[in-house]
Protein backbone atom coordinates (compact mmCIF):
# COMPACT_ATOMS: atom_id res chain seq x y z
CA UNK A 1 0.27 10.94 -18.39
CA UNK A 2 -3.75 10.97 -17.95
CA UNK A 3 -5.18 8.89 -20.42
CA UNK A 4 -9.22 8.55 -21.06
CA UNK A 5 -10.58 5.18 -21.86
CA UNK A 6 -14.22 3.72 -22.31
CA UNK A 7 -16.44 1.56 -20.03
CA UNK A 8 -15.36 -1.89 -20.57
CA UNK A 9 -17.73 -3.61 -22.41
CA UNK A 10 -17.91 -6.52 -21.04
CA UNK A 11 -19.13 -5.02 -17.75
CA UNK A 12 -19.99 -6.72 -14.39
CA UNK A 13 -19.27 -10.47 -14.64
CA UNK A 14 -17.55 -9.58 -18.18
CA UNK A 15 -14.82 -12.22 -19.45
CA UNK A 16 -12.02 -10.16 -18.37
CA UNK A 17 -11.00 -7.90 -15.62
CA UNK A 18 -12.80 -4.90 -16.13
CA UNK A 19 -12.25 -1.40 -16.86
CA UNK A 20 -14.45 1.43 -15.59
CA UNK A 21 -15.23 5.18 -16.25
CA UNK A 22 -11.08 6.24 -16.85
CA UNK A 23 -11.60 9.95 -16.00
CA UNK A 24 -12.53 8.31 -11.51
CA UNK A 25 -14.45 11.68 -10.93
CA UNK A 26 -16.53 11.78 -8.19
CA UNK A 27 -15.40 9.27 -6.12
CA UNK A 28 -16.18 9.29 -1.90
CA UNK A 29 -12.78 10.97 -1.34
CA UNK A 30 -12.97 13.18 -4.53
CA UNK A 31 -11.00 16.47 -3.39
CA UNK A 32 -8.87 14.90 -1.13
CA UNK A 33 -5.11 15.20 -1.55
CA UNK A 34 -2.78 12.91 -0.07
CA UNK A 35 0.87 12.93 -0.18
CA UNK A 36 2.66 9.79 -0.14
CA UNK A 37 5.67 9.01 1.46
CA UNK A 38 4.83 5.33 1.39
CA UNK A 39 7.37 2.70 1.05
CA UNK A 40 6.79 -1.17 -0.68
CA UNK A 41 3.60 -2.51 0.27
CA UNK A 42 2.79 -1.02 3.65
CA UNK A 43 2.56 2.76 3.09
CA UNK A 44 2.04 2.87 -0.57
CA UNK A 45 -0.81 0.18 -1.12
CA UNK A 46 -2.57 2.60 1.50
CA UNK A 47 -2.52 5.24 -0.53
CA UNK A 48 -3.52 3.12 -3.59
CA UNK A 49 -7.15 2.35 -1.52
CA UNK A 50 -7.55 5.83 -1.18
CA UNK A 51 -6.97 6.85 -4.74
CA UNK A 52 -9.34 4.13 -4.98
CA UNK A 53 -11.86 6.13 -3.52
CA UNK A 54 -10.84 9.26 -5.41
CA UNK A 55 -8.49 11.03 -3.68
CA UNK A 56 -5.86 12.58 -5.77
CA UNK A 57 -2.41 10.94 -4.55
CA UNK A 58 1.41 12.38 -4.46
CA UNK A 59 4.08 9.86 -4.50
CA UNK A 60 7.29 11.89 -2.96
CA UNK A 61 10.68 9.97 -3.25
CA UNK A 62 14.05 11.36 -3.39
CA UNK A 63 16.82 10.90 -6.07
CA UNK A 64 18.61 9.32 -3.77
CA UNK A 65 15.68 7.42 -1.82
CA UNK A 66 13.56 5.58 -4.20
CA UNK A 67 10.96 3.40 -3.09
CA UNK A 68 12.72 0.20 -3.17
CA UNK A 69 10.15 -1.73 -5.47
CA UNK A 70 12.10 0.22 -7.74
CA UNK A 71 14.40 -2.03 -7.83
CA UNK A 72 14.00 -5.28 -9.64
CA UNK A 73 15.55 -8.45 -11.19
CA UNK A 74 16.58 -8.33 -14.84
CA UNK A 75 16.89 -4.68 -14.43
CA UNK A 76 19.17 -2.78 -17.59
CA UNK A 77 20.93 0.01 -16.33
CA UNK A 78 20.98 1.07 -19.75
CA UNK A 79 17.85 1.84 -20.11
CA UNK A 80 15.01 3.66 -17.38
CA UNK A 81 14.93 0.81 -15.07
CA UNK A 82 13.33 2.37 -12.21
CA UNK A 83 9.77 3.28 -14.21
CA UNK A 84 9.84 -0.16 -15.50
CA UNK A 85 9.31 -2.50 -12.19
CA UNK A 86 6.35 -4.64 -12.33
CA UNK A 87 6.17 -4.47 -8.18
CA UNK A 88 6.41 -0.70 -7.89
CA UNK A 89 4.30 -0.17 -10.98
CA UNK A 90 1.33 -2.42 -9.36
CA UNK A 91 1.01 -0.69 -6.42
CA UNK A 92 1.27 2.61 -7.44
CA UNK A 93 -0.38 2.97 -10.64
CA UNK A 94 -2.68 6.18 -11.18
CA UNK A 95 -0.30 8.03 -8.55
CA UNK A 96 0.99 11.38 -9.85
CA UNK A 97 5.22 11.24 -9.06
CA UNK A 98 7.13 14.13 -7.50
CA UNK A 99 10.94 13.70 -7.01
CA UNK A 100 12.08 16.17 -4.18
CA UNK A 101 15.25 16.05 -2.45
CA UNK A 102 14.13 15.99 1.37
CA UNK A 103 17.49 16.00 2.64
CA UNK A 104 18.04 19.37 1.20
CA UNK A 105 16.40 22.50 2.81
CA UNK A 106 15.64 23.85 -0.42
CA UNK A 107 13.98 20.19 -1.09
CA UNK A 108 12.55 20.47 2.26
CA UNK A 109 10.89 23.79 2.07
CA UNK A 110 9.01 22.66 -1.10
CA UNK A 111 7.74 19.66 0.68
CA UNK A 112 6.28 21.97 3.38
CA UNK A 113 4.57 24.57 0.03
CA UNK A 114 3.02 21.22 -1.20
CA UNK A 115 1.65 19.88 2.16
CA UNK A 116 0.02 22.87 2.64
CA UNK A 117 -2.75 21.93 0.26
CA UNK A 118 -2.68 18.29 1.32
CA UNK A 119 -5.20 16.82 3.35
CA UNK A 120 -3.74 12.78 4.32
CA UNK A 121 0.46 12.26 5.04
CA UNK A 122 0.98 8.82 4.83
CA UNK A 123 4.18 7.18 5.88
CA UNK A 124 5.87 4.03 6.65
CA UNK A 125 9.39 4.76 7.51
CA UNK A 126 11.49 3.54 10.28
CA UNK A 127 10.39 5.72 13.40
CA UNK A 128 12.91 8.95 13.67
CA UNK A 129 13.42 8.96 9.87
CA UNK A 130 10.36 11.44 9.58
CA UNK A 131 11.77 14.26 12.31
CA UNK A 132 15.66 13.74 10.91
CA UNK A 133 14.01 15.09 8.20
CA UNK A 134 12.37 17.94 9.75
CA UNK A 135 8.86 16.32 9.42
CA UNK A 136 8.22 15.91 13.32
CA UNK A 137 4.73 14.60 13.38
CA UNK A 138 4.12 16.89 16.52
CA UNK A 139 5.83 20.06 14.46
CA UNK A 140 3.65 18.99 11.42
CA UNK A 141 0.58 18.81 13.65
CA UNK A 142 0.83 22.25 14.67
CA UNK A 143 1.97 23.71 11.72
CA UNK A 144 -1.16 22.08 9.78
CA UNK A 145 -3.70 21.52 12.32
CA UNK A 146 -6.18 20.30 9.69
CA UNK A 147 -3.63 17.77 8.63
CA UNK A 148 -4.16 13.71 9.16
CA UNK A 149 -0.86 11.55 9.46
CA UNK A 150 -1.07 7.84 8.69
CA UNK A 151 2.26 6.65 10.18
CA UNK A 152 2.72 2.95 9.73
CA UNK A 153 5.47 0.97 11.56
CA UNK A 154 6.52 -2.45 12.70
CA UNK A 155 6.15 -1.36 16.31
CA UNK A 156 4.18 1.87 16.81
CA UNK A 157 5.43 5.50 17.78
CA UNK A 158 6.25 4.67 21.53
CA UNK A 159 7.41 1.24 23.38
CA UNK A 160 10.57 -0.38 24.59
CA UNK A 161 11.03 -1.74 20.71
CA UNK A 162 9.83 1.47 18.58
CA UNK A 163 13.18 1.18 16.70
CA UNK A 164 13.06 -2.35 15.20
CA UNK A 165 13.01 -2.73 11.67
CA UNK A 166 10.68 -5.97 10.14
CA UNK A 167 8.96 -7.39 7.70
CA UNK A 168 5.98 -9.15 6.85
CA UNK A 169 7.72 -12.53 7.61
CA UNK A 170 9.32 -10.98 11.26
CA UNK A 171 5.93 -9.20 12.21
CA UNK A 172 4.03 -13.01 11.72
CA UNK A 173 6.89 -14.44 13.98
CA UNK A 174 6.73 -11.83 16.53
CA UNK A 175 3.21 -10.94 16.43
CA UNK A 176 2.69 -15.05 16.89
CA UNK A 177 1.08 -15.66 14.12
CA UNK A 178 3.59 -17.85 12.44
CA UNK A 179 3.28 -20.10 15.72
CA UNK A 180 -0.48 -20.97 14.50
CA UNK A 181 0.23 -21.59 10.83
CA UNK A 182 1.14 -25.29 10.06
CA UNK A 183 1.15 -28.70 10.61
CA UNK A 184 0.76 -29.76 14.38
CA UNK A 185 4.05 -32.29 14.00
CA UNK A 186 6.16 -29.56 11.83
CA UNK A 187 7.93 -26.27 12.19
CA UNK A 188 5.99 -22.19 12.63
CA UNK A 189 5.09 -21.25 9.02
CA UNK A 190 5.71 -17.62 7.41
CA UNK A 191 4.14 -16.74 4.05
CA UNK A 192 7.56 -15.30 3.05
CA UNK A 193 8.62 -12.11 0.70
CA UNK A 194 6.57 -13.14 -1.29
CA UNK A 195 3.48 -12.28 0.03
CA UNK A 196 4.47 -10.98 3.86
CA UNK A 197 1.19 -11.00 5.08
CA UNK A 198 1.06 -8.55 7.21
CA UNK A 199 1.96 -5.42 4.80
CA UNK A 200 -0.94 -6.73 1.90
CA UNK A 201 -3.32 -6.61 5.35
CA UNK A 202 -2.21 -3.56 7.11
CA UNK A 203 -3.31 -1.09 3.98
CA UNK A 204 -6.96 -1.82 4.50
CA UNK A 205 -7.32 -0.78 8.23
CA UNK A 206 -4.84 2.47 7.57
CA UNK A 207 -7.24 3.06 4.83
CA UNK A 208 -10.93 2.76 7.49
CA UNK A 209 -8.73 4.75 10.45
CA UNK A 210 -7.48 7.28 7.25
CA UNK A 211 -11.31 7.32 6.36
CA UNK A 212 -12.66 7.60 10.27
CA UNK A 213 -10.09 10.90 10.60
CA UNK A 214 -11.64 12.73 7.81
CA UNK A 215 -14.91 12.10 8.73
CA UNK A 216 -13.84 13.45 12.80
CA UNK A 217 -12.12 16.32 10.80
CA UNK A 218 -15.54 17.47 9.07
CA UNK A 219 -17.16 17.27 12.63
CA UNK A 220 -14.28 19.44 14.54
CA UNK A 221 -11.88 20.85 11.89
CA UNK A 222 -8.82 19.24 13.56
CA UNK A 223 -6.88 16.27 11.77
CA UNK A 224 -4.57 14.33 13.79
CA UNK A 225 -1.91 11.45 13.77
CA UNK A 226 -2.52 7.80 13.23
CA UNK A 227 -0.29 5.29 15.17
CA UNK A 228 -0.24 2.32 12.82
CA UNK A 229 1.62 -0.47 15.13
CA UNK A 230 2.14 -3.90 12.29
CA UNK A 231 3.15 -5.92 15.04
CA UNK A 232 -0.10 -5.23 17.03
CA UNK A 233 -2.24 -5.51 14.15
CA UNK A 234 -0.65 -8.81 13.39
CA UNK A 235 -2.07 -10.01 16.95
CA UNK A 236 -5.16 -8.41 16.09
CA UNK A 237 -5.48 -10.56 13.50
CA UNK A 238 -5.48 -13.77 15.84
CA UNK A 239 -8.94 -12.74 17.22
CA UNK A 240 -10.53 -14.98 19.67
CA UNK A 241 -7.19 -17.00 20.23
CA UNK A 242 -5.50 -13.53 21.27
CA UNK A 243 -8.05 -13.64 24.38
CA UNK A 244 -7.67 -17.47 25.26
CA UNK A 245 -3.48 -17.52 24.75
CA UNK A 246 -4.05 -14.43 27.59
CA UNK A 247 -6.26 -16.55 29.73
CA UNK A 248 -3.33 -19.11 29.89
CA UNK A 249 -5.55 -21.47 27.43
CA UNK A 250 -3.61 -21.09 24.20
CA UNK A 251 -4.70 -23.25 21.00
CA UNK A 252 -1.10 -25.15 19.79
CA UNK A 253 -0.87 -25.98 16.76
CA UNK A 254 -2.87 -28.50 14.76
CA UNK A 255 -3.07 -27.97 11.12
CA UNK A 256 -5.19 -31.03 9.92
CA UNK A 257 -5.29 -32.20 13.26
CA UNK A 258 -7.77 -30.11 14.85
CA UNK A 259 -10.18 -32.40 17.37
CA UNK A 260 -12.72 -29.53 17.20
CA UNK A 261 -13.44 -29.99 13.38
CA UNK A 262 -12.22 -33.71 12.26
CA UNK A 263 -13.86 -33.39 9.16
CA UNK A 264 -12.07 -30.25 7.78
CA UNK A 265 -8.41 -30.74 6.10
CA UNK A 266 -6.39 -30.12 3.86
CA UNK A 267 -5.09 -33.20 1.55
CA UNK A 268 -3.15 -34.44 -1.65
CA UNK A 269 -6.05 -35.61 -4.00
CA UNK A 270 -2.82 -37.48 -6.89
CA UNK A 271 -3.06 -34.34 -8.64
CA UNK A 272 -2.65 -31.58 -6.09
CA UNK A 273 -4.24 -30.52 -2.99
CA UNK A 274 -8.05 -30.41 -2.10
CA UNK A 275 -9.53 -28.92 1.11
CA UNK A 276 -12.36 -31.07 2.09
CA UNK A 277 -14.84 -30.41 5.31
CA UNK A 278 -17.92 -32.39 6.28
CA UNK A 279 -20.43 -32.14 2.97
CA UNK A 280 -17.87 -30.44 0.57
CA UNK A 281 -14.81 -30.39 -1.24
CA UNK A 282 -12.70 -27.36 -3.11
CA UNK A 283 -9.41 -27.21 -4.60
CA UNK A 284 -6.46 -25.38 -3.41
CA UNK A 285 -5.64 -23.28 -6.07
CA UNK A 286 -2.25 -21.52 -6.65
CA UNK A 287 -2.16 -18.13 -8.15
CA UNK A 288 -2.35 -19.23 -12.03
CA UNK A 289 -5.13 -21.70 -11.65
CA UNK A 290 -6.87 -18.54 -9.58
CA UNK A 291 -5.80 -16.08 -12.57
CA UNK A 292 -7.57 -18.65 -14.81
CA UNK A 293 -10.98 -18.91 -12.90
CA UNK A 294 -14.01 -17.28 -14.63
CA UNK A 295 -14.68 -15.51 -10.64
CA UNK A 296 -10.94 -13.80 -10.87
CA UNK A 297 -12.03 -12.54 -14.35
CA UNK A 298 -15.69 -10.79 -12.97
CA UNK A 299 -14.03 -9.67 -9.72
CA UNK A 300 -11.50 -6.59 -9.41
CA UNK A 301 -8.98 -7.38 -7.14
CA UNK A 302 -7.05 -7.38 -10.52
CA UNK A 303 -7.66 -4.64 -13.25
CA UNK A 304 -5.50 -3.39 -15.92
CA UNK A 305 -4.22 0.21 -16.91
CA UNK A 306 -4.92 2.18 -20.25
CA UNK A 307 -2.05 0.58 -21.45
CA UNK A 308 -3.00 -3.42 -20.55
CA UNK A 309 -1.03 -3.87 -17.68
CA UNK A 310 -2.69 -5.77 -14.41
CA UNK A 311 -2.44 -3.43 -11.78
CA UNK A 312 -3.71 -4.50 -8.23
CA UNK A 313 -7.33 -3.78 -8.03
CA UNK A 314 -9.09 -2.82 -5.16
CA UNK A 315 -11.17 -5.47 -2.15
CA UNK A 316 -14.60 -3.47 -2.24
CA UNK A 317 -17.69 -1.82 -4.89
CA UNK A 318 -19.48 0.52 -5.30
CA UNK A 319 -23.10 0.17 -6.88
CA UNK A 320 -22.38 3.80 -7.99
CA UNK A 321 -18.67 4.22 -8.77
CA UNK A 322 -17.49 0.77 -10.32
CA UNK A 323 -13.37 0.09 -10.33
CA UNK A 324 -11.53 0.74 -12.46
CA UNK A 325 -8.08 2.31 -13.22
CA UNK A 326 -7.83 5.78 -15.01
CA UNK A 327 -3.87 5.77 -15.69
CA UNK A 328 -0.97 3.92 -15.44
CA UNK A 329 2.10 4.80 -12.98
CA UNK A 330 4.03 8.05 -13.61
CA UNK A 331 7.49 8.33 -14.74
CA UNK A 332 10.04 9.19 -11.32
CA UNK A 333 9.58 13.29 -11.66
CA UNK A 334 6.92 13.54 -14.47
CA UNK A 335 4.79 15.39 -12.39
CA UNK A 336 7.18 17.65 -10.49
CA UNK A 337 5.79 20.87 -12.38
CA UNK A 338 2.50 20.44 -12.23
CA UNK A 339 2.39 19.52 -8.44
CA UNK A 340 5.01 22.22 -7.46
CA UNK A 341 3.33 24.53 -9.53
CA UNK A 342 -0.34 24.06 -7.95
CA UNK A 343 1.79 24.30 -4.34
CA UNK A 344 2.19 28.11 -5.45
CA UNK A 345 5.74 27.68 -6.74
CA UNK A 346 6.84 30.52 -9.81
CA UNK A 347 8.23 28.62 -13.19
CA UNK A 348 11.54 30.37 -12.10
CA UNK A 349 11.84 28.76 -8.56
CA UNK A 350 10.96 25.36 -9.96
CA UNK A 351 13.98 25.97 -12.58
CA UNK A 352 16.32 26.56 -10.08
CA UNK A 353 15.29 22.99 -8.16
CA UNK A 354 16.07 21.67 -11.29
CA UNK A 355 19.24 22.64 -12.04
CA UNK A 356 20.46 22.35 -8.49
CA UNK A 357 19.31 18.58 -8.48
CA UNK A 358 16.42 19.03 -5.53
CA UNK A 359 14.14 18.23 -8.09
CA UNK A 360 14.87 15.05 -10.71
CA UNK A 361 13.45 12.87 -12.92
CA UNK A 362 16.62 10.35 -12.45
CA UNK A 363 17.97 8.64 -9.56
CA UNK A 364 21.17 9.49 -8.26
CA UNK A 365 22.35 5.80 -8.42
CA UNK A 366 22.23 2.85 -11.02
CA UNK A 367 19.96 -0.52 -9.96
CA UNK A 368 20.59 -2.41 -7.12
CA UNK A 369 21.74 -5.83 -8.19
């Protein structure tokens, strides 16, 4: 539930990560509705950045699809385990939560009363999931012309290898990043499932294109379908080495071998690492020595909910509009009511989703151990 705090007081630079105005009225995106059918990191920390910048966000899952952050170690399946994961809660904190059974047409049909006030779809499933559903990108197009669609996938909407499944760790091998990362005598690096690299990455540019198709839809009154390709944006990421591995000149790998800047490495110091470079020195900090750093406290790519919780934060300011985080997560379903209701639905009709199970505030299954 909505919960009203004060300004932080300790402000800009403060001694802890900061709170801001709870109410986030008048954001840049303030008005704009996006439903989220966002998965783990990929889809949903898009639709985090944009409730970031105001919009008001929808998190559909099913009571028998549940975004799988859901699911956690230490889990009780006595007790509601699926509000209480620390992954899914960080990501998707401030989102209101409908539950909605898409794979019934009764489910299905209230989908379609709800996305008729929406302005942003994002999604991140595999490619076909969407239309088995009856949410055809091309049927949704027409059906909401003013509509944008932010679909995110390992290999884009068209291609010989549209169907593949990945993950962060796959898209770096494939994408050829992990062939860069490393040391020059040793084996490709991944950052793992722990951090998968590509997902934490991908959010900010579906956010700018999400962002660019609003701004084309204020000009021409037409939305239109983002093509989110992870793999591609993974090569993207190589920059200039993309253009000189295609002009049969491609950098191996070095790691602290690099001819081009001798004086730059990475070393063990007797207590830990240091990165060094000609005139300077830093340590290589690991996430608790970051946590600990007087810079992590003034900065906001960690803030914490009403309730104290550190909830990711966001990568950018506003002079005008500091971060800050108005509400924790919702409980699966608590807003099923209020966002059916606003999609023109009677009290009656929503009763009747209820009882028949289209609509829940409990998943259909116990955690997955």
């Amino acid at each position: 539930m909505p919960h009203e705090i004060p300004r932080s007081p300790e402000g800009p630079g403060g001694a802890g990560p900061r709170h801001a105005d709870a109410s986030r009225r008048g954001g840049p995106l303030a008005g704009i509705r996006v439903v989220d059918l966002g998965w783990l990191t990929a889809g949903a920390a898009s639709s985090a950045l944009l409730l970031d910048l105001g919009a008001d966000v929808v998190k559909v899952e099913g009571p028998g699809a549940l975004d799988p952050f859901r699911d956690w170690s230490g889990a009780d399946a006595a007790s509601d385990w699926w509000n209480r994961s620390p992954f899914y809660n960080f990501t998707n904190r401030g989102k209101r939560s409908l539950c909605l059974d898409l794979k019934d047409p009764r489910g299905l049909a209230a989908l379609m009363r709800v996305l008729e006030g929406a302005d942003v779809l994002v999604e991140n499933y595999r490619r076909g999931v969407l239309a088995s559903f009856g949410l055809a990108p091309e049927m949704l197009r027409k059906r909401f012309p003013r509509l944008i669609i932010a679909s995110i996938s390992s290999q884009g909407e068209d291609g010989p290898e549209r169907d593949m499944v990945s993950f962060g760790s796959t898209l770096e091998a494939t994408g050829g990043l992990a062939a860069l990362t490393g040391p020059a005598e040793g084996d490709p690096q991944i950052t793992g499932r722990n951090i998968n690299y590509p997902d934490q990455v991908v959010c900010l540019f579906a956010t700018g294109a999400i962002v660019a198709a609003l701004a084309q839809r204020d000009a021409t009154g037409q939305g239109g379908h983002i093509d989110l390709s992870q793999r591609e944006l993974t090569s993207y990421l190589l920059g200039e080495e993309l253009i000189a591995a295609a002009a049969g000149v491609p950098t191996p790998r070095q790691g602290n071998a690099d001819p081009a800047a001798p004086g730059e490495a990475v070393l063990p110091d007797g207590e830990g690492w240091r990165a060094v470079w000609d005139g300077g020195e830093a340590p290589v900090r690991d996430g608790a020595a970051l946590a600990a750093s007087p810079e992590f406290a003034a900065g906001t790519a960690i803030l914490r909910a009403p309730d104290g919780q550190p909830a990711k934060g966001t990568p950018f300011r506003f002079g005008t509009w500091p971060a800050g985080i108005a509400r924790g997560p919702s409980g699966l379903g608590e807003d099923n009511r209020a966002v059916l209701a606003e999609a023109g639905l009677t009290p009656e009709e929503i009763a009747t989703l209820e009882e028949a199970g289209v609509v829940a505030t409990k998943p259909r299954r116990g955690p997955a151990q």
